[in-house]
Protein backbone atom coordinates (compact mmCIF):
# COMPACT_ATOMS: atom_id res chain seq x y z
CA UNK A 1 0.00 0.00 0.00
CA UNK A 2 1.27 2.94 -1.15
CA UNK A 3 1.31 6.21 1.80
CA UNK A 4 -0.66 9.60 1.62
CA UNK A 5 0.69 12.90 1.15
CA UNK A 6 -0.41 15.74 3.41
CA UNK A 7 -0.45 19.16 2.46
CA UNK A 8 -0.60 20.87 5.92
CA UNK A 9 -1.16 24.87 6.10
CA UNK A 10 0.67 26.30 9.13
CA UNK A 11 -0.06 29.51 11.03
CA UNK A 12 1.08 32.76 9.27
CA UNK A 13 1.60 34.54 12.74
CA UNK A 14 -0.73 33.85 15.20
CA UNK A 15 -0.16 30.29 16.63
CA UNK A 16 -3.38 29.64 17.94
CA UNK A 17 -4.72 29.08 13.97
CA UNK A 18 -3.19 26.18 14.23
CA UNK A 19 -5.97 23.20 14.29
CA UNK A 20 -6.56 20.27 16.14
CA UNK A 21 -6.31 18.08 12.99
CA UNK A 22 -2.92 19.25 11.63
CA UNK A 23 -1.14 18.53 15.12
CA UNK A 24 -2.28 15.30 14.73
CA UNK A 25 -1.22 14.71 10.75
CA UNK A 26 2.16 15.59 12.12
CA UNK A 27 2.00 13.58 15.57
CA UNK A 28 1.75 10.66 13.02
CA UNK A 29 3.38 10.92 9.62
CA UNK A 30 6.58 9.13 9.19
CA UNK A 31 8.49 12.85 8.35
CA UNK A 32 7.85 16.18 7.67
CA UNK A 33 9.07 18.46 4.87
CA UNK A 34 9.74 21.95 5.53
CA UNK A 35 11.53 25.23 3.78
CA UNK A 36 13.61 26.00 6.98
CA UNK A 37 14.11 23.15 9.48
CA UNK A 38 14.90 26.18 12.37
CA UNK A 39 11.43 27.58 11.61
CA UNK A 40 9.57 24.47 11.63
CA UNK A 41 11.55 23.70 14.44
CA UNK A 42 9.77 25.95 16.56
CA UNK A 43 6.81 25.33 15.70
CA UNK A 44 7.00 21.23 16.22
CA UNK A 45 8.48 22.39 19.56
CA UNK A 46 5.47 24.19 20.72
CA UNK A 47 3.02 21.39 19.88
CA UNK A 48 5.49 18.98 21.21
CA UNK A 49 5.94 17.34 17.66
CA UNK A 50 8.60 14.90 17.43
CA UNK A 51 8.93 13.47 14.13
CA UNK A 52 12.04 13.65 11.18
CA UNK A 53 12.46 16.80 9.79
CA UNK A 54 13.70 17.29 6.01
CA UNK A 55 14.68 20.06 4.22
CA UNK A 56 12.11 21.02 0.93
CA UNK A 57 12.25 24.18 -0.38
CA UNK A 58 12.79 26.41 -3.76
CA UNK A 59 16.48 25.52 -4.14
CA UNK A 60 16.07 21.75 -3.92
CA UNK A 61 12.73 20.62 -4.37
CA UNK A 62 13.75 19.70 -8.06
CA UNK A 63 16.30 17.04 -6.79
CA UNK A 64 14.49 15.37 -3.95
CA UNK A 65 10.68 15.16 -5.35
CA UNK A 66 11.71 11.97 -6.72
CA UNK A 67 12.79 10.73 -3.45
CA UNK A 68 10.07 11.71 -1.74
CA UNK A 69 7.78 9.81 -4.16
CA UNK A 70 9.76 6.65 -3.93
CA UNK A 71 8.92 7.11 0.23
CA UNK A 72 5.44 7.14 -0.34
CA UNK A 73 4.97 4.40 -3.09
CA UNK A 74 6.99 1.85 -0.20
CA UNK A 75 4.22 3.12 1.82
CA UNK A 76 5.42 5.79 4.12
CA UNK A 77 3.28 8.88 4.88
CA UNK A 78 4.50 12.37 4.64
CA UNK A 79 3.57 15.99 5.24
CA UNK A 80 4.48 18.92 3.99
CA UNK A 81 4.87 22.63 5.43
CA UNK A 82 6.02 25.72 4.81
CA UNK A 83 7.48 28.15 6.76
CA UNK A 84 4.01 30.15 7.39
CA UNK A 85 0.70 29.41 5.39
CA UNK A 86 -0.56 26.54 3.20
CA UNK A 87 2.24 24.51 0.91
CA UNK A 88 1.89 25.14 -2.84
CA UNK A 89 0.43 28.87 -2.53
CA UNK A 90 3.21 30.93 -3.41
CA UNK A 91 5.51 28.45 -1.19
CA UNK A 92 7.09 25.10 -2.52
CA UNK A 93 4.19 22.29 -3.18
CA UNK A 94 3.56 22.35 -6.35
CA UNK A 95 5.93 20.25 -7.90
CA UNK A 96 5.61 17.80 -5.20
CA UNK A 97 1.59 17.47 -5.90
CA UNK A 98 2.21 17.49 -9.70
CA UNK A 99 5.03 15.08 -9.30
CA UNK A 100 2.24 12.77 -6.93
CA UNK A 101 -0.63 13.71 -9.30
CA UNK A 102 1.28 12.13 -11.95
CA UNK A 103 2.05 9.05 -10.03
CA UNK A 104 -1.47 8.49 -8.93
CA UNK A 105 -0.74 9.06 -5.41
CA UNK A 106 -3.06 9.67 -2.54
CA UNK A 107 -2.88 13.57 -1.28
CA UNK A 108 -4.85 14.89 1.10
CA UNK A 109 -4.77 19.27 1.67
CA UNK A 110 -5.96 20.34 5.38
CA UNK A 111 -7.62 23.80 5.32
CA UNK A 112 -5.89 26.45 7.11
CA UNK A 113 -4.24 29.27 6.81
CA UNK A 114 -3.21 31.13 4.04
CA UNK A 115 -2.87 35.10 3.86
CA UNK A 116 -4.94 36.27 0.97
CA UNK A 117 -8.55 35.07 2.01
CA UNK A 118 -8.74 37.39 5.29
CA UNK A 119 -6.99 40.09 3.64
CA UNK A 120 -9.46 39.85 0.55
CA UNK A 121 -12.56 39.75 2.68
CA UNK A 122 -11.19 42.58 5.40
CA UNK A 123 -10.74 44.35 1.95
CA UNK A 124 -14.48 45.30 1.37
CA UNK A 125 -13.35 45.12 -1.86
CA UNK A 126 -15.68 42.99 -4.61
CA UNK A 127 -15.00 39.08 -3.93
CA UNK A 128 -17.38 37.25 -5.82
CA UNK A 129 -14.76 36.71 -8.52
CA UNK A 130 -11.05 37.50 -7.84
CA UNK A 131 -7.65 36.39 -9.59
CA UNK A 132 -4.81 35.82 -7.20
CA UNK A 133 -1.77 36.26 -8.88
CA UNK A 134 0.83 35.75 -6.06
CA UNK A 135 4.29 37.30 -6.17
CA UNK A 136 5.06 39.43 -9.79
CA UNK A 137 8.03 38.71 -11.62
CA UNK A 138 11.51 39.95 -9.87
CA UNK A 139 12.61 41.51 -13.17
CA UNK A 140 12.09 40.42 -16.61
CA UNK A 141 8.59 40.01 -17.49
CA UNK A 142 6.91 42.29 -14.32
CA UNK A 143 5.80 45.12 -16.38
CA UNK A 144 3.96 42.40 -19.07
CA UNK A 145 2.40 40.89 -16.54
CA UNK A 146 1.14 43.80 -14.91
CA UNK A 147 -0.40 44.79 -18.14
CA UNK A 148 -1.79 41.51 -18.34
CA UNK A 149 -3.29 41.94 -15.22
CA UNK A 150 -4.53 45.74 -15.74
CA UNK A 151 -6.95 43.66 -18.46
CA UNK A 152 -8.70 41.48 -16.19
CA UNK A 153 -11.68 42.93 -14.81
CA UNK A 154 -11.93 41.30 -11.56
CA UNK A 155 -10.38 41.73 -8.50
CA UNK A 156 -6.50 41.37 -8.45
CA UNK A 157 -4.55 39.84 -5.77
CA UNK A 158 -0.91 40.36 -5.10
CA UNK A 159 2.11 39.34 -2.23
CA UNK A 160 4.83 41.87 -2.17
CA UNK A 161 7.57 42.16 0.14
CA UNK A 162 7.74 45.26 2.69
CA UNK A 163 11.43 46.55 0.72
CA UNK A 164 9.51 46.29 -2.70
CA UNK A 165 5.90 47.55 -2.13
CA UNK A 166 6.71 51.31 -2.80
CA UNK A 167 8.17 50.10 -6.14
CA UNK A 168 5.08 47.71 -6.93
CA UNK A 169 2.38 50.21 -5.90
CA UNK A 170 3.66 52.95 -8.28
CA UNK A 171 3.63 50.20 -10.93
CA UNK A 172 0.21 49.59 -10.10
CA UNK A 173 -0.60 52.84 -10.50
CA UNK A 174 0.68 53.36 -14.10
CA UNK A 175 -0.88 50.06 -15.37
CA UNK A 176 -4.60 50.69 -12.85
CA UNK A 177 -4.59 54.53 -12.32
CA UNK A 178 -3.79 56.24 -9.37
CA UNK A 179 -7.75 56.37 -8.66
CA UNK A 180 -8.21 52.57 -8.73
CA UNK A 181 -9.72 51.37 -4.90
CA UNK A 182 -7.22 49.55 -3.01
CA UNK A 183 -6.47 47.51 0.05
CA UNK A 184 -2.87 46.79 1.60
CA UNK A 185 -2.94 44.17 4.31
CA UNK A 186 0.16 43.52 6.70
CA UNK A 187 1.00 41.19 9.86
CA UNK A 188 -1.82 39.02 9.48
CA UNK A 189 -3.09 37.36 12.73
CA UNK A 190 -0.04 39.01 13.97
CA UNK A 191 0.00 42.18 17.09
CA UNK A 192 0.24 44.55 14.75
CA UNK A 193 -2.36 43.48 11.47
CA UNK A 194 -3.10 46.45 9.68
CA UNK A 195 -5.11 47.12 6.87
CA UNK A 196 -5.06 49.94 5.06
CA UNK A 197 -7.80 50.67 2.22
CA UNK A 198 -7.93 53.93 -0.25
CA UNK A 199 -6.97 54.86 -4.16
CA UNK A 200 -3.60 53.59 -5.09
CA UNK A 201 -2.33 57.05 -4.67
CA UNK A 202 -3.43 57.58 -1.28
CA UNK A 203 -1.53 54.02 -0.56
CA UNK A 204 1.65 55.34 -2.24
CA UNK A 205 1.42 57.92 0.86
CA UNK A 206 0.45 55.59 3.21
CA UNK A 207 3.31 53.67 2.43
CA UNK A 208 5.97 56.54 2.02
CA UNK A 209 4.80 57.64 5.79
CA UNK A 210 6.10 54.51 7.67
CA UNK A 211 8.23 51.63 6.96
CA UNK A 212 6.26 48.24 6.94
CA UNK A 213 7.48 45.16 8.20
CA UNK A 214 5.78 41.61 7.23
CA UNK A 215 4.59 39.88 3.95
CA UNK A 216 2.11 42.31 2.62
CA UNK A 217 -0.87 41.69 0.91
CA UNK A 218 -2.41 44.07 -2.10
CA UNK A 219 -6.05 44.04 -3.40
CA UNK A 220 -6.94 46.03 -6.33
CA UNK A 221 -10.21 46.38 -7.27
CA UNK A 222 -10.33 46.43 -11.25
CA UNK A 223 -13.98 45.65 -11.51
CA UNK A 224 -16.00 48.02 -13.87
């Protein structure tokens, strides 16, 4: 019998959004994959996991998928985190469930957290029909794909990074217009969550006032 694969969302600050069920997933899966072994570290500590931890992440998740399906066709059972939020959203996953997908494996994803659903309904923002687009491009291909997005007339969500969201929101504004409704979402579940909602300009000067820590999260309304 071949194992299951668990996809298993982890909390993206506060540590009480941790549930019942995903304690228990890791309490009895043979190991655990995570990006950062220190993080997850924690984290197992607190819920007094004890179970094999193994390094999966961006720089070496092409190289060990393979192993990792060879450990669940001799039947062991594995989960997978990430460092904060649910595996495969904008964090290392996908390969592994494409990779499983293809073998005809058993994978199971817990709900949980992830940061885009509060910040999207916090938003007030339309949510009936949204495209989440994750992080842009680093370099070559941002400003195409911010065109590409300009065209869809639905609500756009985007992750930025605190050092880059100055950059991204004036590129929003060329491609949107600097009267386009906004939202900008930071430390979610954390102390100090903040939302902040307005025209992309008046974000530009929320954002020039103060310097934000956290993954942030952008909503742009581009429904006409």
């Amino acid at each position: 019998m071949a194992g299951i694969l668990y996809f298993v969302p982890t909390p993206i600050g506060n540590l009480e959004d941790m549930t019942f069920r995903a304690v228990r997933i890791l309490k009895e899966v043979d190991y655990i994959l995570c990006e950062d072994t220190r993080t997850s570290g924690i984290l197992l500590k607190h819920y007094e996991i004890s179970k094999p931890l193994k390094s999966y992440h961006l720089h070496n998740e092409h190289y060990t998928t393979q192993k990792v399906i060879d450990d669940l066709q001799n039947g062991m059972n594995i989960a997978i985190i990430t460092d904060a939020g649910t595996p495969g959203i904008s964090d290392p996953g996908y390969l592994l469930a494409r990779a499983a997908a293809e073998a005809d494996l058993e994978m199971q994803c817990l709900p949980g957290a992830t940061a885009f659903v509060p910040a999207l309904v916090v938003s007030g923002l339309p949510n009936n029909e949204f495209l989440f687009a994750g992080f842009l491009p680093q370099k070559k291909g941002r400003q195409t794909k911010l065109k590409q997005l300009a065209e869809e007339k639905k609500t756009i969500i985007l992750y930025e990074s605190p050092h880059k969201i100055n950059t991204t929101l004036e590129q929003v504004r060329e491609f949107f217009g600097e009267g386009t409704k906004a939202s900008l979402s930071r430390e979610i579940s954390k102390k100090f969550e903040e939302t902040k909602r307005g025209t992309i300009e008046e974000l530009i000067e929320f954002s020039k006032t103060k310097t934000l820590k956290g993954e942030i999260v952008l909503i742009i309304n581009n429904v006409i």
